[in-house]
Protein backbone atom coordinates (compact mmCIF):
# COMPACT_ATOMS: atom_id res chain seq x y z
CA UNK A 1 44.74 71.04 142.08
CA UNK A 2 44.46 74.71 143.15
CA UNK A 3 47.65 74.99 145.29
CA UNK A 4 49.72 72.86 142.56
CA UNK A 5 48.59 74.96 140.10
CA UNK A 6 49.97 78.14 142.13
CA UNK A 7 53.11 76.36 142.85
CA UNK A 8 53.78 75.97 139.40
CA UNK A 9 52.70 79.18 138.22
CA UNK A 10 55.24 80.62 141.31
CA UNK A 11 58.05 78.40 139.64
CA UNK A 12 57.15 79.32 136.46
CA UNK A 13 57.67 83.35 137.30
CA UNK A 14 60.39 82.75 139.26
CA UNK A 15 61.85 81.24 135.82
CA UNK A 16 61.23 83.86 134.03
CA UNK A 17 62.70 86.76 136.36
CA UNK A 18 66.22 84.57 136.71
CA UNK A 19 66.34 84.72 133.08
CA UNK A 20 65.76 88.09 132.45
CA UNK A 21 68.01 88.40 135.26
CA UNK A 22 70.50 86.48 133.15
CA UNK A 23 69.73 87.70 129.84
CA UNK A 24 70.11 91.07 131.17
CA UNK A 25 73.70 90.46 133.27
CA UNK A 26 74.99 88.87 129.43
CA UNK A 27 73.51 91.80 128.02
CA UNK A 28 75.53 93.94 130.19
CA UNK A 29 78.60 91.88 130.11
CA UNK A 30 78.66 92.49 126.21
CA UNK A 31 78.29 96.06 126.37
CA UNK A 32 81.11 96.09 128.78
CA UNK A 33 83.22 94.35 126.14
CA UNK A 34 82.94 97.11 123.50
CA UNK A 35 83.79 100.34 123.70
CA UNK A 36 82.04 102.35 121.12
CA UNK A 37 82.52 105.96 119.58
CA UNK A 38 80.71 108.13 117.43
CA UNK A 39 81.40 109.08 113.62
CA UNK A 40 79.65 112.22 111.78
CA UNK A 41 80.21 111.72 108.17
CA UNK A 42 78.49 112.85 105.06
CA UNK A 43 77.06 109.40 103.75
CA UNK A 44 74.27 110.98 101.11
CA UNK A 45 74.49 114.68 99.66
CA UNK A 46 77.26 117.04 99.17
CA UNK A 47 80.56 115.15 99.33
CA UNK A 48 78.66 111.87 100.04
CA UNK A 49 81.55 110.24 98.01
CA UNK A 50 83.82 111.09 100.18
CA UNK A 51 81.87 110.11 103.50
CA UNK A 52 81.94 106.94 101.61
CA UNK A 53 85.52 106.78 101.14
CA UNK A 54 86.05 107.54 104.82
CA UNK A 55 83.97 104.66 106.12
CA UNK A 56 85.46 102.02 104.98
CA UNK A 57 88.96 103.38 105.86
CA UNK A 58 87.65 103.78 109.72
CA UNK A 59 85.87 100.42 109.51
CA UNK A 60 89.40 99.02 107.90
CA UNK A 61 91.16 100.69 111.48
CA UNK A 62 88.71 99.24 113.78
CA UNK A 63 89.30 96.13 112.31
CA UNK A 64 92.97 96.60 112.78
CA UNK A 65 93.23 97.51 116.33
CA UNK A 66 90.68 94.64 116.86
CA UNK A 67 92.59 92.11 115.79
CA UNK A 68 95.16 93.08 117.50
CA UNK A 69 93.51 92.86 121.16
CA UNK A 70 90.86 96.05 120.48
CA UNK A 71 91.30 98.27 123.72
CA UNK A 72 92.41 96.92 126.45
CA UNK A 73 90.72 93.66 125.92
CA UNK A 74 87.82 95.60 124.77
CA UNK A 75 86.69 95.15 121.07
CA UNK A 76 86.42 98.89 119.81
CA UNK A 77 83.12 99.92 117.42
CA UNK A 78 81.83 102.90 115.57
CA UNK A 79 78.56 104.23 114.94
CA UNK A 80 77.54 105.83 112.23
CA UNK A 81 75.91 108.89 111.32
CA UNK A 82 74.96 110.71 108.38
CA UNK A 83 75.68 114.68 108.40
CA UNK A 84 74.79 115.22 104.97
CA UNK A 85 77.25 118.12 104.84
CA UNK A 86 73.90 119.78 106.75
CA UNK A 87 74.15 121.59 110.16
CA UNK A 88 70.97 120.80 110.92
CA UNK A 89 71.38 116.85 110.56
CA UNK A 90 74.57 117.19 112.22
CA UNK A 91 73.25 118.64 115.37
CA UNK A 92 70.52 115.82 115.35
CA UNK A 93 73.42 112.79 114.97
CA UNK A 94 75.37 114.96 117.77
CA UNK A 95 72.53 114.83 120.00
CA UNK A 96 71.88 111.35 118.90
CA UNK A 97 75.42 109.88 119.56
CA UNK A 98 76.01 111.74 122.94
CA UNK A 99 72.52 111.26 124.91
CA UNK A 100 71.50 107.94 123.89
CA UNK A 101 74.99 106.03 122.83
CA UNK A 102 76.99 107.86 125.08
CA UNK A 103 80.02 107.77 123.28
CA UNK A 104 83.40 109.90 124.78
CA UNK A 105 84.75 110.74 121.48
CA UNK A 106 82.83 111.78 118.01
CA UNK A 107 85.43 111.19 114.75
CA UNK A 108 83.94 113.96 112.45
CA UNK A 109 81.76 115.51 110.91
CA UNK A 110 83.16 115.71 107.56
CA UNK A 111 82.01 119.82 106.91
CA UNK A 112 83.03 122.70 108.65
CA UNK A 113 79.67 124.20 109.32
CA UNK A 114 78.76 120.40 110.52
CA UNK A 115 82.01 120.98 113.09
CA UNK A 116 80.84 124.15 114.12
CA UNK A 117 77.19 123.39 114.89
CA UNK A 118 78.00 120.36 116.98
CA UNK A 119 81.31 121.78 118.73
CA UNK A 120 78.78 123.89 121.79
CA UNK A 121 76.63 120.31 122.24
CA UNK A 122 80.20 118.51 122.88
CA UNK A 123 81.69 121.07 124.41
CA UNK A 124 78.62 121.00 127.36
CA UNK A 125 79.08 117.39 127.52
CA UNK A 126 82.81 117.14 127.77
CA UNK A 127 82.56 114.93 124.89
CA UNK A 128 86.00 114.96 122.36
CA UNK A 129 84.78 116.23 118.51
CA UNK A 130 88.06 115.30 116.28
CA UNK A 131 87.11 116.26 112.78
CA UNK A 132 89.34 114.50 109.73
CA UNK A 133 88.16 116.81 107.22
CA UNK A 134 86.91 120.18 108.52
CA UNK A 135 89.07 122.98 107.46
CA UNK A 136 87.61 126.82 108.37
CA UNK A 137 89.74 128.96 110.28
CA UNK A 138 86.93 129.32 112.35
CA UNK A 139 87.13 125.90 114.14
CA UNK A 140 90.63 126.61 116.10
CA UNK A 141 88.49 128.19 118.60
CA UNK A 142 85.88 126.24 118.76
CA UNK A 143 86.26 124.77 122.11
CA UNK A 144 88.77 122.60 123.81
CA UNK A 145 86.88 119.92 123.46
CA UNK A 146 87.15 120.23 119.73
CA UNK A 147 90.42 118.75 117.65
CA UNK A 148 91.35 118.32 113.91
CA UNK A 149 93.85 115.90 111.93
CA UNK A 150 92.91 117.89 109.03
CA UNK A 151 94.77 121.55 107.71
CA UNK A 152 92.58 125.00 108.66
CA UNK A 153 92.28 127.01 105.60
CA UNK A 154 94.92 129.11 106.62
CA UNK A 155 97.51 127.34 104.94
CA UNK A 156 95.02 126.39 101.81
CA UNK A 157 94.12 129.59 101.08
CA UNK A 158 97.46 131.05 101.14
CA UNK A 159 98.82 128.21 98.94
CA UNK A 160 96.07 128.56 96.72
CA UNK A 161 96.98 132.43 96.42
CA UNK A 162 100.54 131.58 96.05
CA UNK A 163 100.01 129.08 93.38
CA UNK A 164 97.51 131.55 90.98
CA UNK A 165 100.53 134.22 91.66
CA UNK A 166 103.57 132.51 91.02
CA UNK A 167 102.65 129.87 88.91
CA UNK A 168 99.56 130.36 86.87
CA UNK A 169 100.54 134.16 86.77
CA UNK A 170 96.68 135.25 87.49
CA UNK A 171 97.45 138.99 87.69
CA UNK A 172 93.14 139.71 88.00
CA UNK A 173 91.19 136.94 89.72
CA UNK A 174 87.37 136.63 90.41
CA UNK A 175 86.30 134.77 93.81
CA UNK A 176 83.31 132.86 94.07
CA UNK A 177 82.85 130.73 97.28
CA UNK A 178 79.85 129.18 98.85
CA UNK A 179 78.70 130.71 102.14
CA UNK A 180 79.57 128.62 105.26
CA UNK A 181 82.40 128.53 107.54
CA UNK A 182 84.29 126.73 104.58
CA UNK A 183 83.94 128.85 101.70
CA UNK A 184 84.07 132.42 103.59
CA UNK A 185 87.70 131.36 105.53
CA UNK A 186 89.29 130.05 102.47
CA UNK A 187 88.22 133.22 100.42
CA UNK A 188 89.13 135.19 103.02
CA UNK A 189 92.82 133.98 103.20
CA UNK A 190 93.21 133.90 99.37
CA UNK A 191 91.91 137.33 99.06
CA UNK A 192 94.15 138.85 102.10
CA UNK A 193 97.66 136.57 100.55
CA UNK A 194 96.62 137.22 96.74
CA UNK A 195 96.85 141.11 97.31
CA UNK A 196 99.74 140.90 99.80
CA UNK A 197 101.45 139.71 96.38
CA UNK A 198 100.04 142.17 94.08
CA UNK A 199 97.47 140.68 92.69
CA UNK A 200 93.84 142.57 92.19
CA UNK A 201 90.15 140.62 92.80
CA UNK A 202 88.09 141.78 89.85
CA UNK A 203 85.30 140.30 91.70
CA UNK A 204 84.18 138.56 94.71
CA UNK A 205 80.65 137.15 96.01
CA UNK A 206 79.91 134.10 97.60
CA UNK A 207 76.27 132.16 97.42
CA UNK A 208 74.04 129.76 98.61
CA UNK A 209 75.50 126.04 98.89
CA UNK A 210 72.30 124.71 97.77
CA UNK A 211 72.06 126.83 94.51
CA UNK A 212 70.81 125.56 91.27
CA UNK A 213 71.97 128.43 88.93
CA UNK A 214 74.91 130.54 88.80
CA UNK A 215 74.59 132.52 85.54
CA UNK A 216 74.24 135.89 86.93
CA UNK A 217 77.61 135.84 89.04
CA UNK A 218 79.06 134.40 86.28
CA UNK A 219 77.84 136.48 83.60
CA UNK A 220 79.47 139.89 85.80
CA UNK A 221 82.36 136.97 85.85
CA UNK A 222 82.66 137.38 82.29
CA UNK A 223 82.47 140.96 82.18
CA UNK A 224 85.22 141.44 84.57
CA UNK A 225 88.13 139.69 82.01
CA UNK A 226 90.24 137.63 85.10
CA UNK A 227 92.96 135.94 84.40
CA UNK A 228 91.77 133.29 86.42
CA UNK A 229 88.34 132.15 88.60
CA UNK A 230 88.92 131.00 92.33
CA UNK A 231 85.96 128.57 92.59
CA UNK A 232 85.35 127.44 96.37
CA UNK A 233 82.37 124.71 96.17
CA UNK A 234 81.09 121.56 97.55
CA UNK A 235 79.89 119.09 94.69
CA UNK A 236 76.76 119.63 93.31
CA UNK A 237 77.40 123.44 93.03
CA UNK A 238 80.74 122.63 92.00
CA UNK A 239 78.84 120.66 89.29
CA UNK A 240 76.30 123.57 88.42
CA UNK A 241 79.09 126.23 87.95
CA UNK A 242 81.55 124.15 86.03
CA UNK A 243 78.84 123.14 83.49
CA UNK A 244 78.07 127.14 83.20
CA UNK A 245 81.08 128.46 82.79
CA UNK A 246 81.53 126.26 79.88
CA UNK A 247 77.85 127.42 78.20
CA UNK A 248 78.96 131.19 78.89
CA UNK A 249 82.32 130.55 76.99
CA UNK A 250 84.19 132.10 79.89
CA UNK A 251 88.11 131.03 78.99
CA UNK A 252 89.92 131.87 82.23
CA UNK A 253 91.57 129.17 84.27
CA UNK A 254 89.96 127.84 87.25
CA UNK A 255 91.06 126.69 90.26
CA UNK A 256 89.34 125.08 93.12
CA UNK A 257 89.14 123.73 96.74
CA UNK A 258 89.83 120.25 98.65
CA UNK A 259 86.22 119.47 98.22
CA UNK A 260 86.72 119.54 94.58
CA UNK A 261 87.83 116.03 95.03
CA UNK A 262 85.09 113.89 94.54
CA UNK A 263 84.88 112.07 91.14
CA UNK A 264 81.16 112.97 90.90
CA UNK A 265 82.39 116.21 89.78
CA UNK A 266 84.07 114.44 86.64
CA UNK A 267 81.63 112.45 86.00
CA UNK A 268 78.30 114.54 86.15
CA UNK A 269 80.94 117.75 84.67
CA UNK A 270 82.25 115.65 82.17
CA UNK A 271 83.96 118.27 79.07
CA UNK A 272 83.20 120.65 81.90
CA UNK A 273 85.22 119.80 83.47
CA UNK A 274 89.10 119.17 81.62
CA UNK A 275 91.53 121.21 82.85
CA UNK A 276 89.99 122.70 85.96
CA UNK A 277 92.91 122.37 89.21
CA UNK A 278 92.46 122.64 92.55
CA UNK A 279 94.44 122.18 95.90
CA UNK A 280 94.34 119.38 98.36
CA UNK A 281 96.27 118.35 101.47
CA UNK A 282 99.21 116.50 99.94
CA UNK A 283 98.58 112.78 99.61
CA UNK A 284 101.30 112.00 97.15
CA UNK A 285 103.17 110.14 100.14
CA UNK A 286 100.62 107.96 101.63
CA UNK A 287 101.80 104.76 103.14
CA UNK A 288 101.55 102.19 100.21
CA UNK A 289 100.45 98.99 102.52
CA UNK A 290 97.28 101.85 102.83
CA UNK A 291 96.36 101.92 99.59
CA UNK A 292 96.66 98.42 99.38
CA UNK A 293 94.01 97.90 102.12
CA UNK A 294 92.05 99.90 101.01
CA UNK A 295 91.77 98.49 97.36
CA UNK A 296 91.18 94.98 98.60
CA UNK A 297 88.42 96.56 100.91
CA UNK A 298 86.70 98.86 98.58
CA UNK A 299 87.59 97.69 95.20
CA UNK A 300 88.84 100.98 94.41
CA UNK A 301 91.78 102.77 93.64
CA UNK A 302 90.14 105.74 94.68
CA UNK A 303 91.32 107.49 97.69
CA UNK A 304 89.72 111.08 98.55
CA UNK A 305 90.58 114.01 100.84
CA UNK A 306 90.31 113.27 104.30
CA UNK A 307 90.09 109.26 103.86
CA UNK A 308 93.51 109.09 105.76
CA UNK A 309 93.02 111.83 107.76
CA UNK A 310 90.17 109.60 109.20
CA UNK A 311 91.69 106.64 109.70
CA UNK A 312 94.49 107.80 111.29
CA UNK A 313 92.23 109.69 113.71
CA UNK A 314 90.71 106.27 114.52
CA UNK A 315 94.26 104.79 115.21
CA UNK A 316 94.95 107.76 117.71
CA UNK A 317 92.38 107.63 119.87
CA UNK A 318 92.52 103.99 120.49
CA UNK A 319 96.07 104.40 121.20
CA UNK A 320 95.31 106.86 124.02
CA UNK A 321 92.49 104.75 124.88
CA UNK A 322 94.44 102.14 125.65
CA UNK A 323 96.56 104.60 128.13
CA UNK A 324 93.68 106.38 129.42
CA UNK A 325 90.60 104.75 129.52
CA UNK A 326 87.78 106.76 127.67
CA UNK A 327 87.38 109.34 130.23
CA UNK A 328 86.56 111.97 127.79
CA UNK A 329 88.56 114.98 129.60
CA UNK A 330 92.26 112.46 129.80
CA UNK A 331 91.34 111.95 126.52
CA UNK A 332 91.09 115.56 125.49
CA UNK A 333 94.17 116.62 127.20
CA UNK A 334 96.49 113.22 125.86
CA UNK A 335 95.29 114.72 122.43
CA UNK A 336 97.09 118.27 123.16
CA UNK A 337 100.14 116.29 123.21
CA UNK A 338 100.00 114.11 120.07
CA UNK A 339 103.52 115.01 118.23
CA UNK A 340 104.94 113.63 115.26
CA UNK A 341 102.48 110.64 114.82
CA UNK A 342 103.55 108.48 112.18
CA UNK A 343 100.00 108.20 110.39
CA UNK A 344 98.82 107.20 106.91
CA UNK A 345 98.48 110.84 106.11
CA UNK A 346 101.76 111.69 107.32
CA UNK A 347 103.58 113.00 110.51
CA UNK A 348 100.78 114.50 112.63
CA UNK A 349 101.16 117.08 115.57
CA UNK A 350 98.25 118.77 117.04
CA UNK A 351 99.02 122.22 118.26
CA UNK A 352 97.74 124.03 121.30
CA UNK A 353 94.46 125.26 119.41
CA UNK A 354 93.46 121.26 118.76
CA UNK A 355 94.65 122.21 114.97
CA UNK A 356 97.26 120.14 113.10
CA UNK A 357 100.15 121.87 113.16
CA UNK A 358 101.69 121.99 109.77
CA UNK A 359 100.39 121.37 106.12
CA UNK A 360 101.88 120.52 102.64
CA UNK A 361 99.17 121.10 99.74
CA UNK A 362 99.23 119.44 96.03
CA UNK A 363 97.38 120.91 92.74
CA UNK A 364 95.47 118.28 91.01
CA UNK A 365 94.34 118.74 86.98
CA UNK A 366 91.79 117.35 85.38
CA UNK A 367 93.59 115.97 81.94
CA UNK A 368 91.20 113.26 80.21
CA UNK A 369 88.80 113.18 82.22
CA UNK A 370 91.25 111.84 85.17
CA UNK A 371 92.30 114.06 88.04
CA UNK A 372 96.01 113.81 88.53
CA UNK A 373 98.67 115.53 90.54
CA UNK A 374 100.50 117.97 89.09
């Protein structure tokens, strides 16, 4: 009884180890299947409307190049992170995303202080950052490593400038701009175009993204008489100041940033918010089949800055997967020579900095409660 009882414990480990053995080889096997990549998006917090937005457009790409074969053979699959338009939580997905997923390429983040704080980590690992919606000027040298299918604020701030001088007339403007890489490159390029065109800045200050009251830069605002108010925000600030400048009575125009579009601002502005403008990428010629898609996935009409941006940024890199593998430096350098790709967004070229090349810009208005283009 003894030595059968051994035996069939022996068997009965023996079992055990060939399927684990087993379990683990089709665990492996699996893995081997997919190739997976990172995304940094702001899914909660500032701009968390438009993190939304972007998901499903990325999700509606992977399921694209899927059905058409994936990669090689190789079904293609994002994961997910939530930046939070927050440095801090961006550095933590970075880390997250390169040391325990391993993924070659990171699509994002959404902010441009997000970009920045993550663009050393990547650059160490040789790990391709391609943000869809991060615009400072401070990001075309962020590393080689580190690409964009979304304008610097080089051009937006000079069309911004261009538009208050030759269109709206603003002779005297006030700046405010929330302090990040974001808000101090846009103001800076406004500031430096709007004088090269005569125009004077009454006043100029930025403050904290996370403020809750803006009543003393807009009371010296409303001492200063501009024609009109440059007001560079993310959402919830963007939310605070509208509703103040209202309660002050301040009657100059304003005009705004990209981030401006998220209909949160309309909705939590309301009367606040009627006939506010600001500038974004243009997106009056996006592919129609796009929208479409996009509709029947979201149930939305609703397409937001850098939406496109991001799913044409998934389309590109499995495209040069599919040529070079996902060895992250092939990658990198078959990025430098992306020109004139037909995307979503529009013809994209990425320039020797890892910036997109050229950019046309739209004014939206606020008119019933609606944002429109102009």
């Amino acid at each position: 009884m003894e030595t059968s009882t051994k035996i069939w414990a022996g068997i009965i480990i023996v079992g055990v180890v060939i399927l684990l053995l087993i379990a683990n080889y089709s665990g492996n096997v699996v893995k081997k299947d997919k190739i997976t990549i990172g995304c940094i998006v702001p899914l909660s917090g500032d701009l968390a409307v438009l993190g939304q937005n972007v998901k499903p457009a990325m999700e509606l790409a992977v399921e694209k190049i899927n059905a058409e074969g994936g990669i090689n053979g190789k079904e293609l699959e994002i994961i997910f992170e939530d930046e939070k338009c927050n440095s801090k939580e961006a550095v933590n997905a970075a880390n997250k995303l390169i040391n325990v997923d391993g993924v070659p390429v990171i699509i994002g983040p959404t902010c441009s202080a997000s970009t920045m704080a993550i663009a050393p980590i990547a650059e160490n690992a040789k790990v391709v950052v391609f943000s869809t919606g991060s615009s400072a000027p401070t990001i075309t040298n962020a590393g080689d490593y580190i690409f964009r299918d979304y304008p610097t604020d080089t051009f937006q701030g000079k069309f911004a400038a261009e538009y208050a001088y030759n269109e709206l007339g603003a002779r005297k403007v006030a700046v405010m701009y929330t302090l990040g890489d974001y808000g101090v490159g846009i103001n800076n390029n406004f500031i430096k175009n709007f004088e090269k065109l005569g125009g004077k800045v009454v006043y100029d200050e930025g403050f904290d993204q996370s403020t809750k009251d803006l009543r003393t830069q807009l009371t010296k605002i409303k001492s200063a008489k501009p024609d009109l108010i440059y007001f560079v925000s993310y959402t919830e600030a963007g939310i605070i100041g509208l509703k103040q400048i209202k309660e002050l009575g301040i009657k100059a125009k304003i005009l705004g940033g990209d981030a401006w579009d998220d209909p949160k601002i309309l909705e939590e502005a309301g009367k606040a918010a009627e006939g506010i403008m600001y500038t974004i990428p243009a997106m009056s010629g996006i592919n129609e089949e796009f929208k479409q898609e996009m509709k029947e996935k979201t149930g939305s009409e609703e397409i937001t800055v850098s939406t496109p941006n991001s799913y044409d940024a998934v389309m590109i890199i499995a495209e040069i997967m599919r040529k070079v593998g996902t060895n992250t430096e092939k990658i990198k350098d078959a990025l430098y020579q992306v020109k004139d790709y037909e995307g979503v967004s529009g013809k994209i070229t990425i320039d020797e900095n890892g910036d997109l090349a050229d950019a046309e810009y739209e004014i939206k208005i606020v008119r019933n409660g609606r944002a429109e283009i102009i």
